[in-house]
C-alpha atoms as a PDB file:
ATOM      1  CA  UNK A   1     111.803  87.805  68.540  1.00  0.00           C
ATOM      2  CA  UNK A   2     109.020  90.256  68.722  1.00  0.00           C
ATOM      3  CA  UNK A   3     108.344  92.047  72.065  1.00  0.00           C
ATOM      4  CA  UNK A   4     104.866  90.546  72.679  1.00  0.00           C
ATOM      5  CA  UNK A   5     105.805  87.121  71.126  1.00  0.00           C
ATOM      6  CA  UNK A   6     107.771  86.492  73.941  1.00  0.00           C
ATOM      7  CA  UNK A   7     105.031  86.305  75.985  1.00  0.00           C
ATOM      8  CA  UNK A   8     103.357  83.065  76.883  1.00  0.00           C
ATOM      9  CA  UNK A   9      99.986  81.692  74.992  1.00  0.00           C
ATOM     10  CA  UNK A  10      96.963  83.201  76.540  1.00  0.00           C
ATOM     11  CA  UNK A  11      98.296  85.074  78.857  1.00  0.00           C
ATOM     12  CA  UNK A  12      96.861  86.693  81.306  1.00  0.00           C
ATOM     13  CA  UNK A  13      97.443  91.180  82.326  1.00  0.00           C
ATOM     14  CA  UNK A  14      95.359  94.143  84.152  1.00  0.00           C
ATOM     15  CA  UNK A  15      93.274  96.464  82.405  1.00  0.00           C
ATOM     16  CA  UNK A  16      94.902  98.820  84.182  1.00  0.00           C
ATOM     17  CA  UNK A  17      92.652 100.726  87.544  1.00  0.00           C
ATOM     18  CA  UNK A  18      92.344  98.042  90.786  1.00  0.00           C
ATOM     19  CA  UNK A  19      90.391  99.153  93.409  1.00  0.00           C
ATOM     20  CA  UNK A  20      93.281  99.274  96.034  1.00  0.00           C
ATOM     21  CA  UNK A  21      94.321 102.445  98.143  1.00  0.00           C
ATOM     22  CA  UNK A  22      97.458 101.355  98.992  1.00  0.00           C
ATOM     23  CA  UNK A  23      99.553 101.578  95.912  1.00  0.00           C
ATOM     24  CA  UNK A  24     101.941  98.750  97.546  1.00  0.00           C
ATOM     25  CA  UNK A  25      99.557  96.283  98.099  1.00  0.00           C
ATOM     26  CA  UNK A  26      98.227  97.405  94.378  1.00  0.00           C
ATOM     27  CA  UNK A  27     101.311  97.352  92.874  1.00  0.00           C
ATOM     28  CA  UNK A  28     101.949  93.471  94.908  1.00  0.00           C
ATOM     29  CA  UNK A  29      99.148  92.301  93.011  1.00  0.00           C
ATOM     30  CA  UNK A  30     100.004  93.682  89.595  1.00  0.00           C
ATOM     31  CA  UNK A  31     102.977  91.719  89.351  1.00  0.00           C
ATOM     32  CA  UNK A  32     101.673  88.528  91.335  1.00  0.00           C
ATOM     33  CA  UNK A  33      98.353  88.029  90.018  1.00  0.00           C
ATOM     34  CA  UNK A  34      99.160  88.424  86.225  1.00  0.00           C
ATOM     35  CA  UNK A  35     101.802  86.924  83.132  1.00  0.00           C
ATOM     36  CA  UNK A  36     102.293  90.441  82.252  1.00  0.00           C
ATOM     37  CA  UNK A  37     102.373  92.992  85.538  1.00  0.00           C
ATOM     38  CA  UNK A  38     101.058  96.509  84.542  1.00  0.00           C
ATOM     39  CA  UNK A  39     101.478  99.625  86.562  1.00  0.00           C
ATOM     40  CA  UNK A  40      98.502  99.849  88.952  1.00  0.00           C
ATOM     41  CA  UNK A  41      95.953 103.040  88.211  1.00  0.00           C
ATOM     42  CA  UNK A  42      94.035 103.453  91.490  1.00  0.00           C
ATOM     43  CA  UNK A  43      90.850 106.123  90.974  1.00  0.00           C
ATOM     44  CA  UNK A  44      90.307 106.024  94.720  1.00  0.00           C
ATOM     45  CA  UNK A  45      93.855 107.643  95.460  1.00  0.00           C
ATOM     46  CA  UNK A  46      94.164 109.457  91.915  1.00  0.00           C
ATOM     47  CA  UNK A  47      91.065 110.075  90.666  1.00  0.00           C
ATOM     48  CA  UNK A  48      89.314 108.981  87.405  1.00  0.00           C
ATOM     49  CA  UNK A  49      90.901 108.313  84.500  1.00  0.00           C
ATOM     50  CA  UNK A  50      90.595 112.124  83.640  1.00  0.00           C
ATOM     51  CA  UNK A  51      91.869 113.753  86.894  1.00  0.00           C
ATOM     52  CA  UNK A  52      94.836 111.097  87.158  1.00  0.00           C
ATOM     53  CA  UNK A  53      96.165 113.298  84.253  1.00  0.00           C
ATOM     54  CA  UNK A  54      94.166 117.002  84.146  1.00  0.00           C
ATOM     55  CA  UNK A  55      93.477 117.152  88.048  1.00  0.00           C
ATOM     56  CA  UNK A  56      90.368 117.053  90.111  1.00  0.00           C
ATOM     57  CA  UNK A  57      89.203 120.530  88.149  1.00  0.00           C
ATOM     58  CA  UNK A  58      90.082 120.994  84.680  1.00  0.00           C
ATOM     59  CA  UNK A  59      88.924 124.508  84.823  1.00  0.00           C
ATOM     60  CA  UNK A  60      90.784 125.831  87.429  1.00  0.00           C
ATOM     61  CA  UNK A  61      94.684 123.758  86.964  1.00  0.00           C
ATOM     62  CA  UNK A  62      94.080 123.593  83.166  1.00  0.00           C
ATOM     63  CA  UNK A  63      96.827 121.996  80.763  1.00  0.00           C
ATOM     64  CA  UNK A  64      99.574 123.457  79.083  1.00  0.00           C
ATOM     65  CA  UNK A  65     102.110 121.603  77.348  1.00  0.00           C
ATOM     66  CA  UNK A  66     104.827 122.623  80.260  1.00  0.00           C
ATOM     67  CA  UNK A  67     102.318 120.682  82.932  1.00  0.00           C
ATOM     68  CA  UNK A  68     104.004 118.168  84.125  1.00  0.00           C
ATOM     69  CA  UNK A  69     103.082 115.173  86.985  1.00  0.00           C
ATOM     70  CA  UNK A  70     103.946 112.976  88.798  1.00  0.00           C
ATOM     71  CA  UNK A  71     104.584 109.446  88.684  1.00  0.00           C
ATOM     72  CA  UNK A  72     101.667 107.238  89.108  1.00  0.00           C
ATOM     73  CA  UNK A  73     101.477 106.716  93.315  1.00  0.00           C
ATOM     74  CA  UNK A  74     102.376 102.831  92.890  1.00  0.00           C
ATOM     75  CA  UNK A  75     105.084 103.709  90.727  1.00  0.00           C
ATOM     76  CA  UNK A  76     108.103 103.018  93.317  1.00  0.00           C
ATOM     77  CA  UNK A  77     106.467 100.387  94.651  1.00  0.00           C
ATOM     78  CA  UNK A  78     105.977  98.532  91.171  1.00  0.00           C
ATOM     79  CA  UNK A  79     109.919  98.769  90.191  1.00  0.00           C
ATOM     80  CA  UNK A  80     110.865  97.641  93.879  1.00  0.00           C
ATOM     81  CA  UNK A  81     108.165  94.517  93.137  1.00  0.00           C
ATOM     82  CA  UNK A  82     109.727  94.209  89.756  1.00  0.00           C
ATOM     83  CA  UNK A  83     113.165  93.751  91.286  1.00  0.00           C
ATOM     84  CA  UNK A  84     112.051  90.921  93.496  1.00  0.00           C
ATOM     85  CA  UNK A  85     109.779  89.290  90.877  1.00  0.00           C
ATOM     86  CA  UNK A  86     110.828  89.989  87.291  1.00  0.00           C
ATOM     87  CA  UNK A  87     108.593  88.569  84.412  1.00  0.00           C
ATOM     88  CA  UNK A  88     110.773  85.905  82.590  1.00  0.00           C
ATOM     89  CA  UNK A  89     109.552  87.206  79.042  1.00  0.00           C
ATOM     90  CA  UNK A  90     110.913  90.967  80.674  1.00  0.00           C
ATOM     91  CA  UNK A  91     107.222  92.896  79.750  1.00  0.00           C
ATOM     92  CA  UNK A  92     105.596  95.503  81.605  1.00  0.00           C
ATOM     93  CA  UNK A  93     102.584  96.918  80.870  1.00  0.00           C
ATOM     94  CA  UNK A  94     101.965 100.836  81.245  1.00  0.00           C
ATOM     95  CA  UNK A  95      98.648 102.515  80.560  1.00  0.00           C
ATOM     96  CA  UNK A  96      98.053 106.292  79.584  1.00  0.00           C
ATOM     97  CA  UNK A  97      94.163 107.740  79.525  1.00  0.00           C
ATOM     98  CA  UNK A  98      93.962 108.338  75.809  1.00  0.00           C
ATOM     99  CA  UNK A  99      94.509 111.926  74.075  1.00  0.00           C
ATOM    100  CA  UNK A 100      90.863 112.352  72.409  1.00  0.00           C
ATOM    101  CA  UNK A 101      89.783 111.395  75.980  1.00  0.00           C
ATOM    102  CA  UNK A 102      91.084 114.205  77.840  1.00  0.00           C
ATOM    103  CA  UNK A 103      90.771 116.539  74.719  1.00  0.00           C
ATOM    104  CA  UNK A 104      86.612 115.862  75.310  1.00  0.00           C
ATOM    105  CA  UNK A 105      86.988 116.557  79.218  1.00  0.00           C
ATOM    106  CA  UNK A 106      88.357 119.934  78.213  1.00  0.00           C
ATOM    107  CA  UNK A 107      86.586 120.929  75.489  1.00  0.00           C
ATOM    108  CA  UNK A 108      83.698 119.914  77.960  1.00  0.00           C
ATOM    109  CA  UNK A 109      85.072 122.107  80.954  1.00  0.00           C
ATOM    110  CA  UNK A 110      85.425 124.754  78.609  1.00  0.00           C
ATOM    111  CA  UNK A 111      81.452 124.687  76.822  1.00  0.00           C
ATOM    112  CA  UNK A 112      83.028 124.994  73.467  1.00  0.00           C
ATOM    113  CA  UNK A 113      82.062 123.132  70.576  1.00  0.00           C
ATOM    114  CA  UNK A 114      85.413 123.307  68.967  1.00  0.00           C
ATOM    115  CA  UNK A 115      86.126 122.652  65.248  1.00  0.00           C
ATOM    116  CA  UNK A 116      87.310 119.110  64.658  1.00  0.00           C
ATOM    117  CA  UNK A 117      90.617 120.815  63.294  1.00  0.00           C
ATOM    118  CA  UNK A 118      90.094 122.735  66.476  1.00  0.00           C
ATOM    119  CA  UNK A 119      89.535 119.163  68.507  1.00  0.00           C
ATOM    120  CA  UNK A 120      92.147 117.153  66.462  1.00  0.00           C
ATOM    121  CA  UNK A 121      94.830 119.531  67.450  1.00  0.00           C
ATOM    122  CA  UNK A 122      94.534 119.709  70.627  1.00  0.00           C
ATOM    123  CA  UNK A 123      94.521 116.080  70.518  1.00  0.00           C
ATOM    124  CA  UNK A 124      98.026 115.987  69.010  1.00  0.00           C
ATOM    125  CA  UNK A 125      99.320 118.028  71.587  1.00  0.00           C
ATOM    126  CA  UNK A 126      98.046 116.531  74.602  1.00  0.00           C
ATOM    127  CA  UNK A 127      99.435 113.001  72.926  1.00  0.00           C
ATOM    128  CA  UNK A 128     102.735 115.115  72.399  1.00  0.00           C
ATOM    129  CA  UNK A 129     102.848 115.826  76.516  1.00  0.00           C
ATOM    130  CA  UNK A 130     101.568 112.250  77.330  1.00  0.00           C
ATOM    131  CA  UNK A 131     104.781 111.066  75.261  1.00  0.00           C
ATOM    132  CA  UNK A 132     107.213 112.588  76.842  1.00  0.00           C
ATOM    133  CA  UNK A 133     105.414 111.983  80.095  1.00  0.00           C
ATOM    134  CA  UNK A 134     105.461 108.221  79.824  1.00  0.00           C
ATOM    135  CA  UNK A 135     108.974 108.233  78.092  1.00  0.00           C
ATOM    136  CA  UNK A 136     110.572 108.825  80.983  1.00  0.00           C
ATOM    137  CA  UNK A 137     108.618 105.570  82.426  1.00  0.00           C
ATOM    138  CA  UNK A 138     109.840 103.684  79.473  1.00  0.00           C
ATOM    139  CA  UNK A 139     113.086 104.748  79.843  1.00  0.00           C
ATOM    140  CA  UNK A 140     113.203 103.638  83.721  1.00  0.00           C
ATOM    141  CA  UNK A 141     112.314  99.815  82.874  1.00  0.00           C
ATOM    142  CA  UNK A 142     114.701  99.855  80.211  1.00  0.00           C
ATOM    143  CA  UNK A 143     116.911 100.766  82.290  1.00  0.00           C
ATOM    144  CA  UNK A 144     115.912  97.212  84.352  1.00  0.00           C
ATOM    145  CA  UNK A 145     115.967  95.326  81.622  1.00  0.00           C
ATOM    146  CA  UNK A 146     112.275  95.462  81.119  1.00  0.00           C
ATOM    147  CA  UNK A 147     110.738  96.538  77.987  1.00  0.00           C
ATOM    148  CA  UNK A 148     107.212  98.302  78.182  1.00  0.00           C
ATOM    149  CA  UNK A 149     103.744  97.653  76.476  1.00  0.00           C
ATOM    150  CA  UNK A 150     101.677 101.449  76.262  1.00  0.00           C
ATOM    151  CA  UNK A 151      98.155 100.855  76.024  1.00  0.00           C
ATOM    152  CA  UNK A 152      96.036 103.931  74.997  1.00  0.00           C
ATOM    153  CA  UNK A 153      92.619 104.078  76.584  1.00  0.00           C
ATOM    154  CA  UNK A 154      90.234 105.858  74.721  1.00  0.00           C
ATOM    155  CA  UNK A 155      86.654 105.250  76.058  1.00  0.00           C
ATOM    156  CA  UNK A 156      85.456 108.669  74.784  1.00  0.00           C
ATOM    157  CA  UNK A 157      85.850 107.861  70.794  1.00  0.00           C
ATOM    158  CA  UNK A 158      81.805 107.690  70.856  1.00  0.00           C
ATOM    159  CA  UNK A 159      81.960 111.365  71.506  1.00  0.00           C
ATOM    160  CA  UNK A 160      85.368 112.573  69.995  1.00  0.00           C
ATOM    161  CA  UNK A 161      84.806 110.684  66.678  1.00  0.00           C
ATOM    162  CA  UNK A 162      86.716 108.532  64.451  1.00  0.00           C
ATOM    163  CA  UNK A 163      88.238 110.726  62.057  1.00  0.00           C
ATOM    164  CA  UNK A 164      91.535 111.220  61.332  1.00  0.00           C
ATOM    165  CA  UNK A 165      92.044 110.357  65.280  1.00  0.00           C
ATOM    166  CA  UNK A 166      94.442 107.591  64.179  1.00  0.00           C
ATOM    167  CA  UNK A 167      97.201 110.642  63.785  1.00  0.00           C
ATOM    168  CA  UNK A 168      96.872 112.003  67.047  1.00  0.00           C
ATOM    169  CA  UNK A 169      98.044 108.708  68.615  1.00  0.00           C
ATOM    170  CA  UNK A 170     101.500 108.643  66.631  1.00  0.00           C
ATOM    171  CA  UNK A 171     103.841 110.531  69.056  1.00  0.00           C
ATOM    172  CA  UNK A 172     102.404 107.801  71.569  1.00  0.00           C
ATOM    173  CA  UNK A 173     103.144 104.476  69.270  1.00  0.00           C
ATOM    174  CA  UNK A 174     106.297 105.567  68.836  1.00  0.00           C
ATOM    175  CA  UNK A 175     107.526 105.715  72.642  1.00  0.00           C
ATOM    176  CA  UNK A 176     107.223 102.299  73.677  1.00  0.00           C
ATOM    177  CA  UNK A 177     108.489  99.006  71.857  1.00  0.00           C
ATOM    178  CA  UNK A 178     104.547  97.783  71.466  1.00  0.00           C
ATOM    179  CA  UNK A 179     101.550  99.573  72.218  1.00  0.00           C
ATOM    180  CA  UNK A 180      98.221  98.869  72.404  1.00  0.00           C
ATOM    181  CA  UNK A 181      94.365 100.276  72.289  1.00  0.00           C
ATOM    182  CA  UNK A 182      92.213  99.528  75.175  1.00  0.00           C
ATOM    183  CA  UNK A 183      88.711 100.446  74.138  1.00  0.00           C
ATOM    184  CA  UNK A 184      86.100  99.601  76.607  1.00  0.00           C
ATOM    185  CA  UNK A 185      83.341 101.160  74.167  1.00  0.00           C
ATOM    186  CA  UNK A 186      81.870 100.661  71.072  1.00  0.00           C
ATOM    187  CA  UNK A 187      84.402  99.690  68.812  1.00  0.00           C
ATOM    188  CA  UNK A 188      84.984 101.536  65.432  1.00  0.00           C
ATOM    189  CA  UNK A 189      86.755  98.294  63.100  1.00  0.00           C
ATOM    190  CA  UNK A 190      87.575 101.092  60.529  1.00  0.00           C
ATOM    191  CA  UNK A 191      89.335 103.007  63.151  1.00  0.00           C
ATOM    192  CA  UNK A 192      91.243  99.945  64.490  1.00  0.00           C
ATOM    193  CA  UNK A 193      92.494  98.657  61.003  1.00  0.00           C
ATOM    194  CA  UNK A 194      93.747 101.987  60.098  1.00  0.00           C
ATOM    195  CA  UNK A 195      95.735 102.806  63.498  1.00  0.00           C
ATOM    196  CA  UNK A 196      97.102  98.811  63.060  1.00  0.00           C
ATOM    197  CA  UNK A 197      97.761  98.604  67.014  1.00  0.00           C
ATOM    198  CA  UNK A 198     100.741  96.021  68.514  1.00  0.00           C
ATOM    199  CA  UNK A 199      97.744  94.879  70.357  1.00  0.00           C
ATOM    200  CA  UNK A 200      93.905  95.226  70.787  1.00  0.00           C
ATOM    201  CA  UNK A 201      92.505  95.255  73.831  1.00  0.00           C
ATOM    202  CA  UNK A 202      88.657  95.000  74.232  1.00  0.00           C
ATOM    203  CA  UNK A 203      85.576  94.411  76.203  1.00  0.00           C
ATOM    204  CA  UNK A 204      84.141  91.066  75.128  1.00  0.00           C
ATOM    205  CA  UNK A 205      80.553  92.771  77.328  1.00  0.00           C
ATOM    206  CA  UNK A 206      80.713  95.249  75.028  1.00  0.00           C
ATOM    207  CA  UNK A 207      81.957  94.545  71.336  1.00  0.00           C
ATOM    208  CA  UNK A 208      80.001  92.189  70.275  1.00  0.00           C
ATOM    209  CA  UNK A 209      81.780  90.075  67.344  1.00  0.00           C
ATOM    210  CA  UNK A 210      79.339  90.799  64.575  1.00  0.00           C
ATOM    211  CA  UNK A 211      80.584  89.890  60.677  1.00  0.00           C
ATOM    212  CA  UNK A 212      82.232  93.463  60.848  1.00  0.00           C
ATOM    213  CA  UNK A 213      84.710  92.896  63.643  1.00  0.00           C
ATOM    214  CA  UNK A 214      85.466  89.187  62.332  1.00  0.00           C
ATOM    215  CA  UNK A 215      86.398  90.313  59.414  1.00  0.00           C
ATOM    216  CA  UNK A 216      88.543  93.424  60.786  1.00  0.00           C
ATOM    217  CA  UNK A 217      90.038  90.985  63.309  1.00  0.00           C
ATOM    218  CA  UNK A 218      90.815  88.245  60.645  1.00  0.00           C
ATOM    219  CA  UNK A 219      92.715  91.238  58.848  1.00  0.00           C
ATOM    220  CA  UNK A 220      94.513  92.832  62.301  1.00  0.00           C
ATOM    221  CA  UNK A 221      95.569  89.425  63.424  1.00  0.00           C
ATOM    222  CA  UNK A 222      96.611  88.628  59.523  1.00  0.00           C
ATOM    223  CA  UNK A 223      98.863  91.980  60.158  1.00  0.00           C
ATOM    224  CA  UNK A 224     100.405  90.719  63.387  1.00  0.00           C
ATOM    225  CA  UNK A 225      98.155  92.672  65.839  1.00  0.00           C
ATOM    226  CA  UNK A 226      97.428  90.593  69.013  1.00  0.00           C
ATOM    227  CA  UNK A 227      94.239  90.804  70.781  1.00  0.00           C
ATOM    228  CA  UNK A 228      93.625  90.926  74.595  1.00  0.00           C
ATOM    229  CA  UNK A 229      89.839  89.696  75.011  1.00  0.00           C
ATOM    230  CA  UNK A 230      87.937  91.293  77.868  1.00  0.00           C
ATOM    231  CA  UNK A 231      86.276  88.347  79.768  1.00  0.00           C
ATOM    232  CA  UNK A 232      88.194  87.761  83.512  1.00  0.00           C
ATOM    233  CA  UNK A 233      85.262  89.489  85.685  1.00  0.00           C
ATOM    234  CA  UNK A 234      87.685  89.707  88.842  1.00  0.00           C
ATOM    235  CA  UNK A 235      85.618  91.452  90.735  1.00  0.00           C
ATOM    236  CA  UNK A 236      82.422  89.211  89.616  1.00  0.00           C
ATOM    237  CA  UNK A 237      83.724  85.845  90.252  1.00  0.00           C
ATOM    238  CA  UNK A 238      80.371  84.191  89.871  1.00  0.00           C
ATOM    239  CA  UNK A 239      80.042  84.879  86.547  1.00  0.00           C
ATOM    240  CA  UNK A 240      83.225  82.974  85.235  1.00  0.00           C
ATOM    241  CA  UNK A 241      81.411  80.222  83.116  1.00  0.00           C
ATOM    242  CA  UNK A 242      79.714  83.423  81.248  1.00  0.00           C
ATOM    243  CA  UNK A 243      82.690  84.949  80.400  1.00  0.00           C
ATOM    244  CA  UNK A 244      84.038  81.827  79.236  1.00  0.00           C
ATOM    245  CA  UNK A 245      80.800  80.865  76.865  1.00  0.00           C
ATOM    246  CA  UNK A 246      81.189  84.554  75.751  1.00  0.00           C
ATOM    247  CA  UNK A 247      84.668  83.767  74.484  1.00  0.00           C
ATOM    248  CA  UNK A 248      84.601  80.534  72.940  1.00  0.00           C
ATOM    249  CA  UNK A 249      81.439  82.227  71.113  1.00  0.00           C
ATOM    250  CA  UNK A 250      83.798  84.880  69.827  1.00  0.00           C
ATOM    251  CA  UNK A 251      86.777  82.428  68.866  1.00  0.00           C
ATOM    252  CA  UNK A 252      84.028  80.413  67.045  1.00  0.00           C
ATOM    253  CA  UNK A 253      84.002  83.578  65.042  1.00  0.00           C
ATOM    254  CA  UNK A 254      87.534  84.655  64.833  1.00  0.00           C
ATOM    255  CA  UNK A 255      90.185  81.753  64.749  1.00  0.00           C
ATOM    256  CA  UNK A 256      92.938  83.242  66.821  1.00  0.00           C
ATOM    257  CA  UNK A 257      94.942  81.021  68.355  1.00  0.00           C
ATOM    258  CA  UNK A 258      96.167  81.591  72.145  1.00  0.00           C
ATOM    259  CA  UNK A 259      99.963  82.770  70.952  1.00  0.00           C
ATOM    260  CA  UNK A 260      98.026  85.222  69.375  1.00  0.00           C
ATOM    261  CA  UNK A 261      95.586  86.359  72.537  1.00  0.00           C
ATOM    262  CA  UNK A 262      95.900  87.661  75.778  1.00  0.00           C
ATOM    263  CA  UNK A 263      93.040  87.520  78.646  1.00  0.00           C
ATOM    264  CA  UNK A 264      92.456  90.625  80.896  1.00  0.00           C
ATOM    265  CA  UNK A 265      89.533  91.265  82.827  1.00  0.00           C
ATOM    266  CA  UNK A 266      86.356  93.155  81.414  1.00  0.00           C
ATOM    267  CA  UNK A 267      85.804  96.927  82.380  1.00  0.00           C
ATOM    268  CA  UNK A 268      84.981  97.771  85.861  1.00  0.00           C
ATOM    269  CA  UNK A 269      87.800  96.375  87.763  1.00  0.00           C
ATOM    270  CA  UNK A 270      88.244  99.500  90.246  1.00  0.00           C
ATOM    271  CA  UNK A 271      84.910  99.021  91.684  1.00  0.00           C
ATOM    272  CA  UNK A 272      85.549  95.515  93.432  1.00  0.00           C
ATOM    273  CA  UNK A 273      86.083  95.830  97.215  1.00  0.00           C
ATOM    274  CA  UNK A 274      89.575  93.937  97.968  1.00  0.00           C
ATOM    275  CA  UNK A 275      89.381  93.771 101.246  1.00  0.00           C
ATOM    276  CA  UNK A 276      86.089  91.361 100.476  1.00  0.00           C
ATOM    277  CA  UNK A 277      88.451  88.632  98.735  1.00  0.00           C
ATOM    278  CA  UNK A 278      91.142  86.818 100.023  1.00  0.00           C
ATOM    279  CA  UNK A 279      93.875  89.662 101.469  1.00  0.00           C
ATOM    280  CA  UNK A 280      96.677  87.830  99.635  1.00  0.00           C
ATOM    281  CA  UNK A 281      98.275  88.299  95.884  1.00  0.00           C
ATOM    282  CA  UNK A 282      96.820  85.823  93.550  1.00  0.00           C
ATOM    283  CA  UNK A 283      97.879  84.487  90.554  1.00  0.00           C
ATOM    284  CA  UNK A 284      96.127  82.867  87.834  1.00  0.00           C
ATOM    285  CA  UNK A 285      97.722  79.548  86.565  1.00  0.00           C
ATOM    286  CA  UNK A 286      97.091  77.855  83.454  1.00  0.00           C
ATOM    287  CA  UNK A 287      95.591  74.501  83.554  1.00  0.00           C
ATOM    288  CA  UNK A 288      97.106  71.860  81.134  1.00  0.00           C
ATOM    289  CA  UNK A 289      97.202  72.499  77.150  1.00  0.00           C
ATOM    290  CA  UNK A 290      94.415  71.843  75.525  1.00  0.00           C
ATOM    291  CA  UNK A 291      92.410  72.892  72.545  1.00  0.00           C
ATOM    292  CA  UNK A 292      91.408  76.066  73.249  1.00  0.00           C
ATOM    293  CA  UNK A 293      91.950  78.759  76.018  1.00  0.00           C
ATOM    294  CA  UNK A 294      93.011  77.262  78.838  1.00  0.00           C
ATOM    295  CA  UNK A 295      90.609  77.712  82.132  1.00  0.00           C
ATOM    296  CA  UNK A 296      92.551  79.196  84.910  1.00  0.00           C
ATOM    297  CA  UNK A 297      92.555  78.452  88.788  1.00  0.00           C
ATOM    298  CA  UNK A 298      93.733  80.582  91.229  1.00  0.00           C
ATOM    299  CA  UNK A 299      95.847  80.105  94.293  1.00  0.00           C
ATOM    300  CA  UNK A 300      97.189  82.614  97.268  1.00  0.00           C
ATOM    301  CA  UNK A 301     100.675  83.381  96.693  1.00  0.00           C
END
């Protein structure tokens, strides 16, 4: 069996950043609140998604391909969760800011307008250093009997361009046993069927499902490709019924069925104030089958 077939129908995973700033409470929640825990990014102790990997001033620290980091700071405290609560379908999701991402930050730092041989390369090589970064992350939940799920986050496409871009991410697909895009912008359907992701994970806010992305998704999901829809505002709680009427509008569009769909929640996780919700882990639980994506309640671990 597949890696992400093992996972149950519409499950349920982070995007990846939670507004916590303590990474054990964070990493608590990752693996309580969700089918398939992720490894917590928190901006408020790391940064955005560019400093978590360049540091707070690209200009100044730089990046060379001997740079190395760091763990992520709930790292520890996600394998010691892990140990105590192991997914049954053994995933774990791990999350890397994207290699035309940070190429833009530093071309930006820099005030070059590179070449986009120039730009491409440096691409490859930062996705080259992000590899064997993350490897070693892969490596350590193998080594627990997990296997991992790398999403690639690449918000800044808009600005790097499509391109040939679908290269630069091959040292990364090749270091995990699935991995995924995460694209909380405008999506490029070209792009997506020619990188032919384990999964797609996208902002139902933002992509709307036009004729184009039907038809690209009717082909990725024809391929195998799974799709995570953006819709679980956890920070917005309020606007539940929305997201729901956004994504039966989308299904209506694009028959996927839920073995073939996960649920995360839409962009703009990190800036929800924890401590203004209940202070305990949640998880969300499915309701009985039905039809179509199940609704899900939630209840204090």
């Amino acid at each position: 069996m597949g890696t992400l077939e093992r996972v149950p129908a519409w499950a349920t995973t982070g995007v990846g950043s939670l507004p916590f700033t303590d990474p054990e409470r964070a990493a608590a929640h990752a693996v309580a609140a969700y089918d398939i825990p992720f490894c917590p990014q928190l901006p408020r102790l790391e940064g955005d998604m560019i400093s978590e990997w360049l540091g707070a001033d690209p200009r100044r620290c730089g990046w060379s391909p001997e740079r190395d980091r760091e763990r992520p700071r709930a790292w520890d405290a996600l394998l010691s969760e892990l140990a105590t609560r192991p997914p049954e379908h053994g995933l774990v999701k791990l999350q890397v800011t994207g290699p035309a991402t940070l190429a833009c930050a530093l071309e930006r730092e820099r005030g070059g307008a590179p070449s986009r041989r120039e730009a491409l390369a440096l691409a490859t090589e930062l996705a080259s250093w992000l590899a064997a970064n993350v490897a070693e992350q892969v490596r350590a939940l193998g080594e627990r009997g997990f296997d991992a799920l790398l999403v690639v986050d690449e918000p800044a496409l808009g600005v790097f361009g499509v391109r040939g871009v679908e290269a630069a991410w091959e040292p990364l697909r090749a270091v995990a046993p699935a991995w995924a895009l995460h694209l909380c912008c405008s999506v490029s359907w070209d792009l997506v069927e020619r990188a032919e992701p384990d999964l797609l994970s996208f902002d139902l806010a933002v992509a709307c499902i036009d004729r184009r992305a039907a038809t690209a998704l009717e082909r990725l999901l024809a391929r195998g490709t799974r799709l995570a829809w953006g819709v679980l505002a956890a920070h917005r709680p309020e606007h539940a019924l929305h997201g729901a009427r956004r994504l039966s509008s989308a299904l209506a569009r694009v028959p996927a069925t839920g073995e073939q769909s996960l649920l995360t929640a839409s962009c703009g996780t990190a800036a929800w104030r924890p401590d203004a919700r209940a202070k305990s882990p949640q998880r969300w639980r499915r309701s009985p089958p039905g039809d179509g994506p199940r609704h899900r309640t939630r209840r204090a671990e």
